[in-house]
Each structure stands twice: as structure tokens, then as C-alpha cells.
Protein backbone atom coordinates (compact mmCIF):
# COMPACT_ATOMS: atom_id res chain seq x y z
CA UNK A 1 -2.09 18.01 -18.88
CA UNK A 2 -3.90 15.42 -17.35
CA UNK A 3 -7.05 16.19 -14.90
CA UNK A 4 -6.97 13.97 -11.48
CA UNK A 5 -9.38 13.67 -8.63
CA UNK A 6 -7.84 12.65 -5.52
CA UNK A 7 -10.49 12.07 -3.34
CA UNK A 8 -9.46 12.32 0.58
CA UNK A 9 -7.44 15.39 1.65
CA UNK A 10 -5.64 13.22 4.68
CA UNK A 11 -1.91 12.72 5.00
CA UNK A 12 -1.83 10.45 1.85
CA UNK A 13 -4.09 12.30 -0.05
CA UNK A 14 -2.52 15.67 0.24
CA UNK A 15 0.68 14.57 -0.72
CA UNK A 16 -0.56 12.65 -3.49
CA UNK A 17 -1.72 16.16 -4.96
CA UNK A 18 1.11 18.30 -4.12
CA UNK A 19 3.55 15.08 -5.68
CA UNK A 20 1.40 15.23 -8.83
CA UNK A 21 1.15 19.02 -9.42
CA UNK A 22 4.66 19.67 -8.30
CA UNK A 23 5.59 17.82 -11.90
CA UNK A 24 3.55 20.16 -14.02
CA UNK A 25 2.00 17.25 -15.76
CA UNK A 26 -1.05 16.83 -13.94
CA UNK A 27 -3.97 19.09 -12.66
CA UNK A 28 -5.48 17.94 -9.38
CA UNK A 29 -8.50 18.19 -7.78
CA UNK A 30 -9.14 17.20 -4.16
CA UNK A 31 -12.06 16.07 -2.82
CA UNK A 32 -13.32 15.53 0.94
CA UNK A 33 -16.34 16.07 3.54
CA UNK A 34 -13.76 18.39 5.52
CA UNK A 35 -13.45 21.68 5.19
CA UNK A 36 -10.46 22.04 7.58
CA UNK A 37 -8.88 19.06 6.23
CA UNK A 38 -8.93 20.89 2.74
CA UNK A 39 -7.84 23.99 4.01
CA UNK A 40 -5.02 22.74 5.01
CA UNK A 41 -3.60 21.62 1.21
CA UNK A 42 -1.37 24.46 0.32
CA UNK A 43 -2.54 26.74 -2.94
CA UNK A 44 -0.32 25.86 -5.69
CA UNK A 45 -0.93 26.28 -9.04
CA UNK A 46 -2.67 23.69 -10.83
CA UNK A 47 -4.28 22.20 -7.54
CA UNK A 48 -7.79 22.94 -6.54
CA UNK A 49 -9.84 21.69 -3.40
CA UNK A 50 -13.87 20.62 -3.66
CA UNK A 51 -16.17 20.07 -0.39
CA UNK A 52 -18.03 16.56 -1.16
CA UNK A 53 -18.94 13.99 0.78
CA UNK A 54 -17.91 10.68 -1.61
CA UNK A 55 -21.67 9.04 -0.46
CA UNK A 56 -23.30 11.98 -2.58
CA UNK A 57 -23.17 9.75 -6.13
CA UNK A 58 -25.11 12.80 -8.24
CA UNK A 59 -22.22 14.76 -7.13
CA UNK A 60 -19.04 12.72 -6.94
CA UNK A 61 -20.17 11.68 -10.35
CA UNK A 62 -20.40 15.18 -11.84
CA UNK A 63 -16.64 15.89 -9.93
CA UNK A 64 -15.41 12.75 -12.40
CA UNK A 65 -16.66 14.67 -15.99
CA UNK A 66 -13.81 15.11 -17.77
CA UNK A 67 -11.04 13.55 -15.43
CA UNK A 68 -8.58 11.10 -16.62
CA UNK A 69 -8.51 9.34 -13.47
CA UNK A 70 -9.51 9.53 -9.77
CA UNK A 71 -7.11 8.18 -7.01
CA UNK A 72 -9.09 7.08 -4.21
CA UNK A 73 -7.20 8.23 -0.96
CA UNK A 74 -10.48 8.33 1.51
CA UNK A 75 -11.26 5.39 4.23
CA UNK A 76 -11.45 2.29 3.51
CA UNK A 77 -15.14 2.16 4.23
CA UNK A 78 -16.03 4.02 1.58
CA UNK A 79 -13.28 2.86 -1.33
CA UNK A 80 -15.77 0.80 -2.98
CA UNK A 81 -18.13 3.89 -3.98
CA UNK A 82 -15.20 5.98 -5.63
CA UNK A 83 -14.80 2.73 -7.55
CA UNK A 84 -18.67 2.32 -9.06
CA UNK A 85 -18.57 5.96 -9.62
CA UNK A 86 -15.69 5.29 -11.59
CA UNK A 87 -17.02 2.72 -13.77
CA UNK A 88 -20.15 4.54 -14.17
CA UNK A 89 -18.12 7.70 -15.23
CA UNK A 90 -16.16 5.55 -17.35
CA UNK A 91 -12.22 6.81 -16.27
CA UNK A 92 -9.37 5.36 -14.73
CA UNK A 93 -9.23 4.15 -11.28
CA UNK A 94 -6.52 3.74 -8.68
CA UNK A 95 -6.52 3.21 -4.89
CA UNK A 96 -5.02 2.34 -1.91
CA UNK A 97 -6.98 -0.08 0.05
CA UNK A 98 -5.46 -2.80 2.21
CA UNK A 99 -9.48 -4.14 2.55
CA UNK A 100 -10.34 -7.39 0.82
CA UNK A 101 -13.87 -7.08 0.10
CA UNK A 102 -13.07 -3.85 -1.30
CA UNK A 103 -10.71 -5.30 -4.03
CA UNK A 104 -13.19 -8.09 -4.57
CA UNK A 105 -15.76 -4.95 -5.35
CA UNK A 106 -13.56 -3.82 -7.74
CA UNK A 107 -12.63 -7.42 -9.56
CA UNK A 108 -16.04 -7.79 -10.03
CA UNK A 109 -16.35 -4.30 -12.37
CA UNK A 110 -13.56 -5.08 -14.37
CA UNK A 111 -15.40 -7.09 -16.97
CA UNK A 112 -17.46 -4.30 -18.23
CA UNK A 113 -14.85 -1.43 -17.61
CA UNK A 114 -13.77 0.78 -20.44
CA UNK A 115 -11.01 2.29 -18.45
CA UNK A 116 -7.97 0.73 -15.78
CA UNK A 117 -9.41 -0.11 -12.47
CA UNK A 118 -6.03 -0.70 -10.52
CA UNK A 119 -6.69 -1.01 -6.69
CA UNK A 120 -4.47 -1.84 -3.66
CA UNK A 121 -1.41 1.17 -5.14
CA UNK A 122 0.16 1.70 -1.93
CA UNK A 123 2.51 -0.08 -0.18
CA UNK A 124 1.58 -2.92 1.22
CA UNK A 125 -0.36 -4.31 -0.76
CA UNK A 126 1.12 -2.66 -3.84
CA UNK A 127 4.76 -2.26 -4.00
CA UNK A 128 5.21 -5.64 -1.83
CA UNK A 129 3.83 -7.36 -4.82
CA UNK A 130 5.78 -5.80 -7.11
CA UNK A 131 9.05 -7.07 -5.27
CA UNK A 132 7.46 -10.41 -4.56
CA UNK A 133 6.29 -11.29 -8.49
CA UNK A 134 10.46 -9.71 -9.33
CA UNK A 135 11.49 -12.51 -6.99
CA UNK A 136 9.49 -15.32 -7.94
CA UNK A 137 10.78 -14.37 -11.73
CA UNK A 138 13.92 -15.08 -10.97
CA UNK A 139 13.72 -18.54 -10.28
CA UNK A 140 13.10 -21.96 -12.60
CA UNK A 141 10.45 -22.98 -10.03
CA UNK A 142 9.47 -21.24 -7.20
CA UNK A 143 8.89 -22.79 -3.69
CA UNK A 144 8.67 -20.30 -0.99
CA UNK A 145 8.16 -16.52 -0.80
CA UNK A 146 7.55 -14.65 2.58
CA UNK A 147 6.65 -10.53 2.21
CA UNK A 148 7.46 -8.51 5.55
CA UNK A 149 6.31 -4.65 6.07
CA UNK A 150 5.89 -2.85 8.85
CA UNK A 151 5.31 1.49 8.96
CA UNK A 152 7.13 1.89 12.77
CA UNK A 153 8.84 4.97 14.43
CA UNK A 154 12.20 5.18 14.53
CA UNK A 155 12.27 5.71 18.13
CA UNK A 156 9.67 3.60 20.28
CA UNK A 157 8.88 4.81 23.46
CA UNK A 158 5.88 2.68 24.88
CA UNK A 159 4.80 -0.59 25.68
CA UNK A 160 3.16 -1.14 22.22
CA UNK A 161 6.44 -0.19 20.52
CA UNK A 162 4.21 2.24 18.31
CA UNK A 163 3.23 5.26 16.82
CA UNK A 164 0.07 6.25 14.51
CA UNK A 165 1.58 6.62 11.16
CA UNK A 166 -1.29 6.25 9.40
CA UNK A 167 -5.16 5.22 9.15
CA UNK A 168 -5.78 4.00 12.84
CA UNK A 169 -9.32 2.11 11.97
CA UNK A 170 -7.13 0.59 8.63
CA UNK A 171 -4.85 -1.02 10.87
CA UNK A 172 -7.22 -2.42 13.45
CA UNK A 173 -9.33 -3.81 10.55
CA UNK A 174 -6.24 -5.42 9.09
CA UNK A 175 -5.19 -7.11 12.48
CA UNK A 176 -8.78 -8.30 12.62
CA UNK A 177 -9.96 -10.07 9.23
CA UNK A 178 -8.78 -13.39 7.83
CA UNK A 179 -5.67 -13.49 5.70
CA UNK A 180 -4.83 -14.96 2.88
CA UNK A 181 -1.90 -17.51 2.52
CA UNK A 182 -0.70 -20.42 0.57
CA UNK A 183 0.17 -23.36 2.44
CA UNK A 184 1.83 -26.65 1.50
CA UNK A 185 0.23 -25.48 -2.26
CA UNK A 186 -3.02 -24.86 -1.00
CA UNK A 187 -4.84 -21.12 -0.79
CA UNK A 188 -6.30 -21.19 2.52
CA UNK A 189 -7.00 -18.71 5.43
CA UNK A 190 -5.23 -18.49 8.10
CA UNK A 191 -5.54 -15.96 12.02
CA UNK A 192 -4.93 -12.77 12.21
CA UNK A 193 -2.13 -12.02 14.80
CA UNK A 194 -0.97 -15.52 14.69
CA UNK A 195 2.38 -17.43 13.18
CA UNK A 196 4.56 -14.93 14.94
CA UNK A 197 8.18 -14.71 14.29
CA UNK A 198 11.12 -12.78 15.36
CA UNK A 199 13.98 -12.36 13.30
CA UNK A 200 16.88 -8.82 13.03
CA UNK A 201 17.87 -6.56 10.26
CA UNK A 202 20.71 -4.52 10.33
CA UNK A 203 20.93 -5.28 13.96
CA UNK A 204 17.96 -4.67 15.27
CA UNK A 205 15.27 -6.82 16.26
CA UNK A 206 11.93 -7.04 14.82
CA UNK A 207 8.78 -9.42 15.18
CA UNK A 208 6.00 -10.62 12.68
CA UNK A 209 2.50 -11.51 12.50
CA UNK A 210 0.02 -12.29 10.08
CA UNK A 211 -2.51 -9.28 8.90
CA UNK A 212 -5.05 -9.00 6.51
CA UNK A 213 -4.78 -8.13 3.03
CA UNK A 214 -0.69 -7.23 2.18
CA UNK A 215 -0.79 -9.69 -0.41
CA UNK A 216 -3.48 -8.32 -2.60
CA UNK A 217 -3.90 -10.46 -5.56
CA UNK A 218 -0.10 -12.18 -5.09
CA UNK A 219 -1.96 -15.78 -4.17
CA UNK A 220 -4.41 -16.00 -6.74
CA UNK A 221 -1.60 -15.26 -9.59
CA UNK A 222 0.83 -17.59 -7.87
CA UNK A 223 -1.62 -20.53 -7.30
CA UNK A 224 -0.31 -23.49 -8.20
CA UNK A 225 3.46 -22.24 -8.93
CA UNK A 226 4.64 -22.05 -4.98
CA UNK A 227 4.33 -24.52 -1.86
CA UNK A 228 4.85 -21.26 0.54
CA UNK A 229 3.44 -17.91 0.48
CA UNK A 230 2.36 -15.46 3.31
CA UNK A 231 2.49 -11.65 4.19
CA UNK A 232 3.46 -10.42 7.54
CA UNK A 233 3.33 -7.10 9.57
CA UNK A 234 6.66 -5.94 10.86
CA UNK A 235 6.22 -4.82 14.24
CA UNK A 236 9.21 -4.03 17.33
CA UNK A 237 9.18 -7.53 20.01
CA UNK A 238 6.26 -7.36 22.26
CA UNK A 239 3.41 -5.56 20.56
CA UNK A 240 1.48 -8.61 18.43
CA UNK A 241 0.60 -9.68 22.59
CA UNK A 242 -0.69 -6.39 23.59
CA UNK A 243 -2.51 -6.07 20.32
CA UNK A 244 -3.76 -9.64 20.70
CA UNK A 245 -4.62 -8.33 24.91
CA UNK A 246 -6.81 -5.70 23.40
CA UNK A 247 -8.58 -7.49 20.11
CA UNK A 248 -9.00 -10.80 21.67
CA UNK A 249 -8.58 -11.05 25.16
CA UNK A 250 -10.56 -7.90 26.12
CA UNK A 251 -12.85 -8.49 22.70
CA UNK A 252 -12.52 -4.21 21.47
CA UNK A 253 -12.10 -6.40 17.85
CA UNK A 254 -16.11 -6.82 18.11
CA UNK A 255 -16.11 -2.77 19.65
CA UNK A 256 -13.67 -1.43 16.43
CA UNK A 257 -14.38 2.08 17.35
CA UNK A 258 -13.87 2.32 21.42
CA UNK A 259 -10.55 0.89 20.04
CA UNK A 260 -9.49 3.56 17.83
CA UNK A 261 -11.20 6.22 20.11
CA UNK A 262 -8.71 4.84 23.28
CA UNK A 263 -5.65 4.61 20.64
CA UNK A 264 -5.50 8.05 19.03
CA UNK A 265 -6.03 9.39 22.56
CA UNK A 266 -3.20 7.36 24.08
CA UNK A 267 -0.46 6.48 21.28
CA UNK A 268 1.41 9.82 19.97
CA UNK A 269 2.03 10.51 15.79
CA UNK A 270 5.49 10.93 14.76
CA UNK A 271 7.43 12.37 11.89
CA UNK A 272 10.19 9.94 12.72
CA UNK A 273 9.29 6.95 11.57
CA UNK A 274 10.78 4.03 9.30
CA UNK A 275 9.08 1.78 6.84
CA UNK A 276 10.75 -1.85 6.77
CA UNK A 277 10.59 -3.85 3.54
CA UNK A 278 12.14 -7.57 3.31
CA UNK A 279 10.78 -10.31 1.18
CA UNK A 280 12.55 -13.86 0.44
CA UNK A 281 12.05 -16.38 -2.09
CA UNK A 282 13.63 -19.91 -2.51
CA UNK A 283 13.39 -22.47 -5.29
CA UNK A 284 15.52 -24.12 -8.33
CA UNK A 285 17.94 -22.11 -10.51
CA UNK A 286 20.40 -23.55 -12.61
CA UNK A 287 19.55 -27.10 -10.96
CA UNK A 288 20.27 -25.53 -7.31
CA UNK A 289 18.03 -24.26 -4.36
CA UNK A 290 18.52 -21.11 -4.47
CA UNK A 291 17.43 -17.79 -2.50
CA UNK A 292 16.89 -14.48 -3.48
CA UNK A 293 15.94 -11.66 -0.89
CA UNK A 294 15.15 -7.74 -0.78
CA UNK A 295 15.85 -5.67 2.17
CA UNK A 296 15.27 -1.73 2.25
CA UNK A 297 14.65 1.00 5.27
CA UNK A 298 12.89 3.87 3.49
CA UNK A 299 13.09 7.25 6.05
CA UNK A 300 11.05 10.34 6.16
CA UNK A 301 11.97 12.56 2.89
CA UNK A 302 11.63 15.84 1.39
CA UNK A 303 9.68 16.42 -1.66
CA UNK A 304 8.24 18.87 -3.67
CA UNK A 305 9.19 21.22 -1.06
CA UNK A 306 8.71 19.61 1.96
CA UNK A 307 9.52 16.64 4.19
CA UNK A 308 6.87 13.91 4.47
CA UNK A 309 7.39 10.74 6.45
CA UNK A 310 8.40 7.22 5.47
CA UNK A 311 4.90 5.78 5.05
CA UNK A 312 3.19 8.69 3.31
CA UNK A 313 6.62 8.85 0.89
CA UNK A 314 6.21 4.87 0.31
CA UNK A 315 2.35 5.07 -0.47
CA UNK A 316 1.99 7.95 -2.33
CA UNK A 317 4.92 7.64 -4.29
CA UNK A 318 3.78 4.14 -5.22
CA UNK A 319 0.59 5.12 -6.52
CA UNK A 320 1.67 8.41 -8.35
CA UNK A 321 4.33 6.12 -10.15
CA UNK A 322 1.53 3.32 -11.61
CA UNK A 323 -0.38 6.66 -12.53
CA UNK A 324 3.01 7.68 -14.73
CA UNK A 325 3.33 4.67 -15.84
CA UNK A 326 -0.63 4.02 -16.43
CA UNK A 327 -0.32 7.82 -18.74
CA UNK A 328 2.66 6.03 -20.27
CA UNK A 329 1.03 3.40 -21.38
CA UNK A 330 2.66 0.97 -19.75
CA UNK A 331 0.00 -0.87 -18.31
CA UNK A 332 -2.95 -2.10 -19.54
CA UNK A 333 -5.74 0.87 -20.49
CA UNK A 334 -8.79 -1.14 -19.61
CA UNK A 335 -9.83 -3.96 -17.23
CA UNK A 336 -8.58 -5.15 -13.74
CA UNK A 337 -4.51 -4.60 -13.25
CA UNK A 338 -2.40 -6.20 -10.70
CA UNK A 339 0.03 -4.98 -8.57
CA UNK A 340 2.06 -8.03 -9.86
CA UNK A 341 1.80 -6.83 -13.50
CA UNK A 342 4.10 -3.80 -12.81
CA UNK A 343 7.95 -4.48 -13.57
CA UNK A 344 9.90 -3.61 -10.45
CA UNK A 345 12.83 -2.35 -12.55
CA UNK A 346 10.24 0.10 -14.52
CA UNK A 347 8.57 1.50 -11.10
CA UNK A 348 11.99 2.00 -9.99
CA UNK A 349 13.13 4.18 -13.31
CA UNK A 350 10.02 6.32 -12.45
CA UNK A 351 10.73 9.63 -11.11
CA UNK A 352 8.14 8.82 -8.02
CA UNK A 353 9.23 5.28 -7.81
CA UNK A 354 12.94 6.23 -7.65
CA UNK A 355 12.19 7.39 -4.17
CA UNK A 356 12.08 4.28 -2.50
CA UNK A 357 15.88 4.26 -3.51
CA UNK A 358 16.82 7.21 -1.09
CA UNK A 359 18.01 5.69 1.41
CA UNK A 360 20.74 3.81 3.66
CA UNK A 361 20.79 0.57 3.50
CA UNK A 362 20.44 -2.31 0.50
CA UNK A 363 18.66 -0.06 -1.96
CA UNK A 364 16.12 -1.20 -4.43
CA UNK A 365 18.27 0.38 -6.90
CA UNK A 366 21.43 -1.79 -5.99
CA UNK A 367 19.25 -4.66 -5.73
CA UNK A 368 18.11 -4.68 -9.64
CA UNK A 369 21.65 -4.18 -10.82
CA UNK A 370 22.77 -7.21 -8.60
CA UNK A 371 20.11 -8.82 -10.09
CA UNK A 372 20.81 -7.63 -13.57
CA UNK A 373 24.67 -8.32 -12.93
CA UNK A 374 23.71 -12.19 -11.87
């Protein structure tokens, strides 16, 4: 039985518990400032709640004794403190973050860490990278590779094409910092909100738009291998301009806050939402161009006893599976791990993995035996 902190008792941090308890192999703990927030975690056997605020080091420190890892599932704003704990308490550490300083934090602990620090476990960054590095293995030499996400409902109904599905302040801070690409072989920067294209899946159309921080670690580890590498938001035709209205025209990017404040009073949640996944890669195999791509819808889906939605089933799925696989020792026990050091085809055989599989559409699982069949 292995002891977990999970510390955030949100929408991604209470599944992550009931996920991890609901196997029998792990006993949670989760932590957070909020009282109602933790009432709200159903009692189950095996999972606990604690009241902490993560900015109280004496205390989140004495929380870690005796844990085998802590899952960081609070704002991003405060990632980077769960991680020196961490270090200090000398056990394994995973997150979600999508924020690039944060990951940079982390990087910079590895070298004197005793124990896994794996950051960025969701989905994108997390299992993007995973798909991306499977694609650019495929291939002799690798020119191009282009990673597309986007967390939307199923059923749009205003002018922004949107719903909050997740961490409103997460995505205005990803539509708002530099991003990370590799152009003509070169790791550069390049605008938020900019390079927009439109393209359709399955018969529907879709747009896409630089954000910050989907790749994760992807263009350091493919420096020097690929002319062509970016990461773009998947969004429905028409919202990267009202976005762009609001963060640049109107300048709410420099007022972060007012922005949230006016979108969570405005925009509606939904259950019925859809996360998009499509990546490409071209380059030489056998002595041809060649291109390899990965398409999956992954819907809202019930586990461990209840229905969740698309983007809390892709994130915490993803991170509960590099957990499994982290107690399984198949990843490296100490030091800073990639997203891209995870085999797609062994988070896929993992029983958390396997449900980004579920669904219509060209599964993940069909695409590994067409690649295995090839």
C-alpha cells in the first residue's frame, strides 16, 4: 500500500484520489485551504482529507513524513512550493502544471534529488509528449511535428465557442506567456494567440493558436533532430479573436484577475465536453517522406463509480498512470523525468492509461497496433 498526498481537492484533484483509492493499491491523503472543497470528496475507505494551506512549509512538510509521493493538483501559482517541499522531504513528485517557470523550478532540483521529480503529468503538456516523442520514433529522420489539444464542450452555445472545463486563471496565463517552438531548426519564442490555423476532423471544423507551455520539455529533447515543431490550442472558429479582443485589444492580459472574475461570471461549466488530440509528424522512412499522425476524441466517462468529464478523465488518468508506472519501476526512481521518456504503448497497457482508448473515433489503442502492424 502506497501513501499519496494529493494536494488540491478541485475537480482534478478529487478524482485523482477517488481513481487511486478505488484500486486498493494506494492510500490517499488530500490536502487544501478549503474546507468546503474537501467536504465535498466522498468518504471511501482508504481516502482521508487534511485542511492546509500549501504556503504553511512547517506543515505541508510534516503532511509529506512517510508518503511515497505527493501529486501536486493545486494552482499553478503555488506548484513550485509542493515541489521544494518535496525535495526537502525527500519523496516522489508529480504534477500537472502547464506553467514554464514552474517546470524550470523543478529542473533546477533535480540534481540533488533522491527521489523522481516528474512535472507537467496531465494532458497537455504530458500525454501530448508522449504521442509526439512515439511519432518522431518512428521515423529515420524527423522533420516536422505539430501537437494540437484543445478541452471544448461538445455543444457551443456562445460567441467564444466555450465552456470552463477547467482552471480559468491556467488558461488565461497560457494564452498570455511566450511559447516555445522550433523553427527552421532553431528554439525560439514565438506570440501567444498568433499562427492561427483552421483545419476539420471528423467533419467538423476547428481552429488553432499558439499557447504557452503544451510542449513541456518536447523542444529541448528534440533540438537539433527536427526543422518544425510547435504546440497549438484547439479551439471552435472564431474564439482566438475574441480572446485576442479581450487580452490585447482591451489589455485585461496586464488585469489577469478582472479577466477571470468577468469569465466565470459570464461563460457556463459543462459536463459535456470533448477533449481533441491530433499530432503529425513527417520525415524519411525507408528512403521516403513519410507521415505519421494520431487523432482521438476522448468524451466524458464513468469511473470508479461515477462519470467525470473528458478533461478531468484525460488529466488525471495521465498522471495516476506515470504514478503506476513510477511504483512499477518503470521510470527512473531519482532525478528529473520527461514526459517524453514514457513509452506510449506502456501508458496505454496501464489500467488508467487505457482510458484514453474509450472512445469513438481512431483510438490510441488501434493506433499502436497499426503502428506495430507497419
Amino acid at each position: 500500500m502506497h501513501k499519496i498526498l494529493v494536494a488540491g481537492a478541485g475537480h482534478i484533484g478529487s478524482m485523482i484520489a477517488e481513481l487511486l483509492v478505488s484500486t486498493g493499491d494506494y492510500q490517499v491523503t488530500v490536502a487544501d485551504q478549503s474546507p468546503a472543497a474537501l467536504a465535498a470528496i466522498p468518504r471511501r475507505d482508504g481516502l482521508d482529507t487534511l485542511e492546509l494551506s500549501v504556503t504553511d512549509a512547517d506543515r505541508l512538510q510534516a503532511a509529506m513524513k512517510g508518503r511515497f509521493a505527493v501529486i501536486s493538483a493545486a494552482p499553478y501559482s503555488v506548484t513550485a512550493v509542493i515541489a521544494e517541499a518535496a525535495h526537502r522531504a525527500g519523496i516522489h513528485y508529480l504534477d500537472l502544471t502547464e506553467d514554464v517557470r514552474t517546470t524550470q523550478i523543478v529542473k533546477a532540483l533535480a540534481p540533488t534529488a533522491t527521489h523522481a521529480l516528474i512535472p507537467q503529468c496531465g494532458l497537455a503538456p504530458g500525454f501530448i509528449s508522449i504521442v509526439g516523442m512515439d511519432l518522431a520514433r518512428r521515423f529515420e529522420t524527423l522533420d516536422t511535428l505539430r501537437l494540437r489539444v484543445g478541452a471544448l464542450p461538445q455543444f457551443p452555445s456562445n460567441a467564444l465557442g466555450y465552456n470552463l472545463t477547467w482552471s480559468t486563471a491556467g488558461v488565461i496565463n497560457e494564452y498570455c506567456q511566450p511559447c516555445e517552438a522550433i523553427v527552421q531548426g532553431r528554439l525560439t519564442a514565438v506570440p501567444p494567440l498568433e499562427e492561427l490555423e483552421h483545419f476539420a476532423l471528423d467533419g467538423i471544423q476547428y481552429e488553432a493558436f499558439n499557447t504557452s507551455g503544451g510542449l513541456g520539455t518536447l523542444c529541448t529533447t528534440l533540438a537539433g533532430t527536427v526543422r518544425s515543431l510547435n504546440y497549438r490550442t484547439i479551439r471552435y472558429p472564431g474564439h482566438r479573436d475574441a480572446m485576442k479582443l479581450l487580452l490585447q485589444d482591451l489589455r485585461l492580459a496586464e488585469r489577469p484577475a478582472v479577466l477571470a472574475d468577468v469569465l466565470e461570471n459570464a461563460i457556463p461549466g459543462t459536463s459535456q465536453d470533448v477533449v481533441v488530440i491530433f499530432a503529425t509528424a513527417t520525415g524519411r522512412r525507408n528512403g521516403r517522406v513519410w507521415q505519421e499522425s494520431y487523432a482521438h476524441s476522448v468524451y466524458p466517462q464513468v469511473l470508479a463509480g461515477r462519470e467525470w468529464t473528458a478533461i478531468q478523465t484525460t488529466t488525471a488518468c495521465s498522471v495516476c498512470a506515470i504514478l503506476d508506472l513510477l511504483v512499477a519501476g518503470r521510470l527512473p526512481q531519482t532525478g528529473f523525468v520527461r514526459q517524453e521518456d514514457i513509452r506510449l504503448d506502456e501508458f496505454l497497457a496501464n489500467r488508467f492509461g487505457r482510458a484514453f482508448a474509450a472512445d469513438l473515433g481512431t483510438t490510441a489503442a488501434e493506433a499502436v497496433a497499426l503502428k506495430d502492424a507497419s
